[in-house]
Protein backbone atom coordinates (compact mmCIF):
# COMPACT_ATOMS: atom_id res chain seq x y z
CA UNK A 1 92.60 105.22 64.10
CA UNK A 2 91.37 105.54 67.47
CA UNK A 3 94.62 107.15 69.28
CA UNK A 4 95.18 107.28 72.97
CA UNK A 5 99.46 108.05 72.40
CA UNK A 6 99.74 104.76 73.92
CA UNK A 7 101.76 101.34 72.64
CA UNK A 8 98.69 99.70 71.80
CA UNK A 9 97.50 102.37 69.23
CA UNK A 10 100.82 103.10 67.93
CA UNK A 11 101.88 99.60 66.83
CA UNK A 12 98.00 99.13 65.99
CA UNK A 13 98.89 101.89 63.52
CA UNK A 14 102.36 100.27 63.00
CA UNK A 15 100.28 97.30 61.99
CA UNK A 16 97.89 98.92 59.43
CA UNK A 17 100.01 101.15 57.41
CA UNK A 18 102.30 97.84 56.26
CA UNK A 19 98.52 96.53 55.42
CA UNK A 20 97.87 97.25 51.71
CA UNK A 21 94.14 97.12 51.97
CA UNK A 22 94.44 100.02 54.54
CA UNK A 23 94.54 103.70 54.22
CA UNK A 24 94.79 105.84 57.38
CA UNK A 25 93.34 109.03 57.15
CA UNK A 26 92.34 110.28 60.74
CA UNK A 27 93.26 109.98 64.07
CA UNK A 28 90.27 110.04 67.24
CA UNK A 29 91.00 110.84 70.80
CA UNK A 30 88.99 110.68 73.80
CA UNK A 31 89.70 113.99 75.47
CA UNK A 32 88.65 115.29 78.82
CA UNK A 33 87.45 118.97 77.94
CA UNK A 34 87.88 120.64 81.61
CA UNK A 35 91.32 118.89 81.88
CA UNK A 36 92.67 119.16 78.26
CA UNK A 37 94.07 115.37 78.80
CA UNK A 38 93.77 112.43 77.30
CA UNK A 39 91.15 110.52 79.28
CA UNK A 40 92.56 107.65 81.48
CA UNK A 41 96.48 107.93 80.47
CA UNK A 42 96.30 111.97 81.77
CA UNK A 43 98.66 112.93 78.81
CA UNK A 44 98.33 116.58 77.89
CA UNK A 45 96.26 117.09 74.43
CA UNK A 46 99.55 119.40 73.53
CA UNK A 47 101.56 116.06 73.56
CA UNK A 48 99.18 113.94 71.26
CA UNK A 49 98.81 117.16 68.65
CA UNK A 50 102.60 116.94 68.53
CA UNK A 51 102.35 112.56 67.59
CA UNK A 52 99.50 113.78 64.95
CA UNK A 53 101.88 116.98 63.34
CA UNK A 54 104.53 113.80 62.97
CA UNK A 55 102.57 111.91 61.58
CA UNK A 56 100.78 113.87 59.67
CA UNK A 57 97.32 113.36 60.29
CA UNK A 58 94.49 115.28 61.06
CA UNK A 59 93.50 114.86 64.95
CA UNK A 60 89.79 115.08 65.77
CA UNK A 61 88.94 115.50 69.15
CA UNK A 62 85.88 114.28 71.15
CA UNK A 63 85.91 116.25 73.84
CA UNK A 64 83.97 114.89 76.89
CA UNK A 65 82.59 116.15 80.20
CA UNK A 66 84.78 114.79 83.30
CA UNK A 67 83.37 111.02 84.25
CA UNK A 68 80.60 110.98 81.63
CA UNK A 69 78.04 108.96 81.91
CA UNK A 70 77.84 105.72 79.04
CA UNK A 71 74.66 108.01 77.79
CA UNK A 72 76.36 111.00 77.07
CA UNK A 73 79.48 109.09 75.59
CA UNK A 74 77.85 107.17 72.97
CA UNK A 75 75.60 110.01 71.59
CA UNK A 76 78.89 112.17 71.41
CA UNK A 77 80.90 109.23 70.17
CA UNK A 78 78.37 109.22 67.46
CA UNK A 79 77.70 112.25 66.75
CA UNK A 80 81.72 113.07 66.00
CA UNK A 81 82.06 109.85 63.62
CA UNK A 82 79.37 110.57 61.77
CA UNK A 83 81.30 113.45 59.77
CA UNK A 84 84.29 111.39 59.18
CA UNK A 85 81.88 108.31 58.02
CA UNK A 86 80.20 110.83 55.56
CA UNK A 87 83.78 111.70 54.39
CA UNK A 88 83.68 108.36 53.71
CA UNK A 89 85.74 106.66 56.12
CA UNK A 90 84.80 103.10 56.63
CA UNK A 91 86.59 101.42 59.34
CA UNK A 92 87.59 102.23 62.96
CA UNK A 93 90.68 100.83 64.31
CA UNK A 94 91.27 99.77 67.38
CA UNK A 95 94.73 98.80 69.52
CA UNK A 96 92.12 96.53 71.59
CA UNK A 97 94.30 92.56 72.07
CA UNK A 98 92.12 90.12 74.24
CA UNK A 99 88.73 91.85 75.80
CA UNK A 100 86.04 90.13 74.39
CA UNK A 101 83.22 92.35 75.86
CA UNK A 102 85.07 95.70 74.50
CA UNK A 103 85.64 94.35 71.12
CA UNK A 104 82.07 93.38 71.36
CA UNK A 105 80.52 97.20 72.66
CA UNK A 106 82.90 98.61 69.98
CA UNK A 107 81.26 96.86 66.74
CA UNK A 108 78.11 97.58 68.25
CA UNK A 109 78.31 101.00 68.72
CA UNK A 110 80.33 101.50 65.25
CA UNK A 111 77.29 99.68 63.35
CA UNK A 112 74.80 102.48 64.20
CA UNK A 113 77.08 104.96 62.45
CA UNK A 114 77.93 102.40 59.04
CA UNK A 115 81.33 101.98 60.65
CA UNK A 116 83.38 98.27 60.78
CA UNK A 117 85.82 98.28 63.43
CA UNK A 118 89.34 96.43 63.06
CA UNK A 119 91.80 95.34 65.36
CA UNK A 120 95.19 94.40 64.17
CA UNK A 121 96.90 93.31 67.68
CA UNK A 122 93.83 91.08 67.84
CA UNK A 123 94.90 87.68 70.01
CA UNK A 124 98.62 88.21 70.03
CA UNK A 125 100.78 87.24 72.90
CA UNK A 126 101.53 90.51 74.84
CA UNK A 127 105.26 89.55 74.71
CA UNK A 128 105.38 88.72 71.22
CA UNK A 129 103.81 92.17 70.62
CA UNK A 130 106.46 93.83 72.88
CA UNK A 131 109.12 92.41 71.04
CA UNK A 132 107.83 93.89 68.07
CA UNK A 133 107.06 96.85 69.19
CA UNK A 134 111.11 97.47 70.46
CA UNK A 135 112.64 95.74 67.26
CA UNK A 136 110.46 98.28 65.17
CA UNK A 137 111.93 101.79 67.30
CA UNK A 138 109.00 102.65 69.88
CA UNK A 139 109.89 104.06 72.60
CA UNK A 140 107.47 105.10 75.59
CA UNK A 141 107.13 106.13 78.47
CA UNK A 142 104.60 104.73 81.41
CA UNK A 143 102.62 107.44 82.54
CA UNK A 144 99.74 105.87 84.67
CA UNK A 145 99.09 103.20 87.05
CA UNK A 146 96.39 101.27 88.73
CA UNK A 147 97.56 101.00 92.05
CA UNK A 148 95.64 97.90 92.96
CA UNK A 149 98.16 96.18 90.75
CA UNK A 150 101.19 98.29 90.21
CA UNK A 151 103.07 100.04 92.47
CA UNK A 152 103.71 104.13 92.02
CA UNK A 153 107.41 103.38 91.37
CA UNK A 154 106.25 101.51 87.92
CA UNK A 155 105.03 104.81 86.68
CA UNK A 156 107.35 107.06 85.23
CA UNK A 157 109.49 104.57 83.90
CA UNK A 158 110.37 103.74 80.52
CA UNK A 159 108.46 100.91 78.92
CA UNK A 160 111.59 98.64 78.40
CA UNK A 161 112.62 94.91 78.89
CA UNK A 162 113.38 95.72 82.55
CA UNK A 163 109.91 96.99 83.44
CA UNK A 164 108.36 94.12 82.14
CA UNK A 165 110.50 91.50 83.95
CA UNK A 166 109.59 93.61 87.45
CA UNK A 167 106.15 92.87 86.72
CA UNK A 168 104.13 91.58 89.73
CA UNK A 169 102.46 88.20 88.71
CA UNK A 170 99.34 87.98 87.23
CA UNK A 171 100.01 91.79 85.44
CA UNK A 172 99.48 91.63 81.93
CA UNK A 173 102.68 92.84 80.16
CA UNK A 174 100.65 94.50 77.86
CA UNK A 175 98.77 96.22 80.70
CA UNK A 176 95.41 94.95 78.74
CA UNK A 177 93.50 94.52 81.64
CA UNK A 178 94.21 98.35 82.92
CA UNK A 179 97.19 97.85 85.04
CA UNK A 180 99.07 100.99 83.28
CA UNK A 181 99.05 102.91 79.98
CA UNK A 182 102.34 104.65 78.47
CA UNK A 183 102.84 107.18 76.12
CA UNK A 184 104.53 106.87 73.35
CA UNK A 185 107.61 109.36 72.11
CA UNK A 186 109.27 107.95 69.50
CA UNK A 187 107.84 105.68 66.09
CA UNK A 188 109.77 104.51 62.92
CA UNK A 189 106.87 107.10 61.38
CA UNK A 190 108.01 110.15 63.94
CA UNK A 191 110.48 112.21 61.83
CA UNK A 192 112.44 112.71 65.24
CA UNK A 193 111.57 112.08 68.97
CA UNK A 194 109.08 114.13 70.77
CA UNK A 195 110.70 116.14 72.87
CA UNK A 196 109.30 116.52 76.87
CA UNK A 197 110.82 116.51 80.32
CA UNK A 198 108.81 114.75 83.48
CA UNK A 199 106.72 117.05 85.15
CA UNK A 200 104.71 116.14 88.78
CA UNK A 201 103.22 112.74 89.52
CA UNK A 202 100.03 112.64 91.16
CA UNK A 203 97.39 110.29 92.47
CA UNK A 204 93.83 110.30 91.86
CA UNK A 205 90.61 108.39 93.07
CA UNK A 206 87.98 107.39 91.31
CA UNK A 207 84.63 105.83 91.55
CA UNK A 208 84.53 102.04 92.06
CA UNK A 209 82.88 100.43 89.36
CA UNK A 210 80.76 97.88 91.07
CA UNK A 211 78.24 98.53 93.90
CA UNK A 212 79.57 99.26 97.13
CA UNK A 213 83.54 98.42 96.32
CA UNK A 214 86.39 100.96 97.11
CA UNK A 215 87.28 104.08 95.11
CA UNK A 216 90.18 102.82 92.83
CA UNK A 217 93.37 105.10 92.61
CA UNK A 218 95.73 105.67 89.81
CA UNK A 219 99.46 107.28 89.84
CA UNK A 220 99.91 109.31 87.09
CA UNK A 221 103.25 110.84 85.58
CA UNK A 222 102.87 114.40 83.87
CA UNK A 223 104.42 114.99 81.22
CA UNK A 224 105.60 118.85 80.24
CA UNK A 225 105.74 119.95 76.58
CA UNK A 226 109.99 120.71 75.92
């Protein structure tokens, strides 16, 4: 299971283990190395060892250079599932719901190492997934935003019915185009909540993606090990 903490990966995981023909054995993180944080949502690794020790998995880390180049991701990418494909994992899973062009990179790049990826949230209606994701226990918490679309106030909040309905318009409530990622501290598979108290929230440029366009900033909300 790929696992950024987030809603998305935890209900993807949700999703799986009420799947009979699936067995997960792993969980795979993105992690920036001179930060110790889970790249994009800024969550400290401590915090995502503590959602593995719950659940009981092992927690591989691929532990990346800060703002990598594509290059150097995809040979490390590689190069850390190859060991879990020669364990003889066979699938990656994914929390991915409407982005063609990721799903897309992501079976390409798996097929070089004899890996299929899945998707379980594949196509469903944010809201619908929402729902489920309350009815079944998650809790979370948001702890980044893109402030092109969200305001810093959004971050730091609990992901709950009222942040969705505050939601400008247009902002996917979801956040599956980018506009925030959450962490998540309780799971109907969490023995007990994970415990933490709000540490400082910070913003942070980065590079514009396209060719002469604006450095993009993101709010993030720390979170402190209790």
């Amino acid at each position: 299971m790929n696992w950024s903490g987030g809603k998305d990966a935890a209900l993807a995981l949700h999703c799986l283990r009420q799947d009979p023909d699936y067995q997960v054995t792993d969980l795979l993180t993105s992690v920036s190395a001179p930060h110790q944080r889970v790249a994009m949502h800024g969550v400290r690794v401590e915090l995502l060892a503590a959602q593995a020790r719950h659940l009981g998995l092992p927690f591989t880390q691929l532990c990346l250079p800060d703002m990598p180049d594509m290059a150097i991701y995809e040979s490390w990418m590689r190069d850390t599932l190859a060991p879990l494909q020669a364990q003889g994992i066979t699938h990656a899973a994914f929390g991915d719901i409407f982005l063609e062009d990721l799903r897309a990179y992501r079976e390409r790049q798996l097929q070089l190492v004899g890996l299929q990826a899945v998707f379980p949230l594949w196509q469903r209606p944010s809201l619908e997934l929402l729902e489920e994701f309350w009815q079944a226990g998650f809790q979370a918490i948001v702890v980044c935003v893109n402030e092109q679309l969200l305001g810093e106030s959004f971050c730091g909040r609990l992901l709950d019915r009222d942040f969705v309905r505050d939601l400008p318009p247009g902002v996917d409530p979801c956040g599956e185009n980018g506009e925030y990622h959450s962490f998540v501290f309780d799971a109907p598979y969490f023995p007990e909540p994970i415990a933490f108290r709000l540490g400082e929230r910070v913003r942070r440029t980065y590079p514009a993606l396209a060719q002469g366009a604006e450095e993009v900033g993101f709010w993030f909300q720390d979170l402190l090990p209790a």
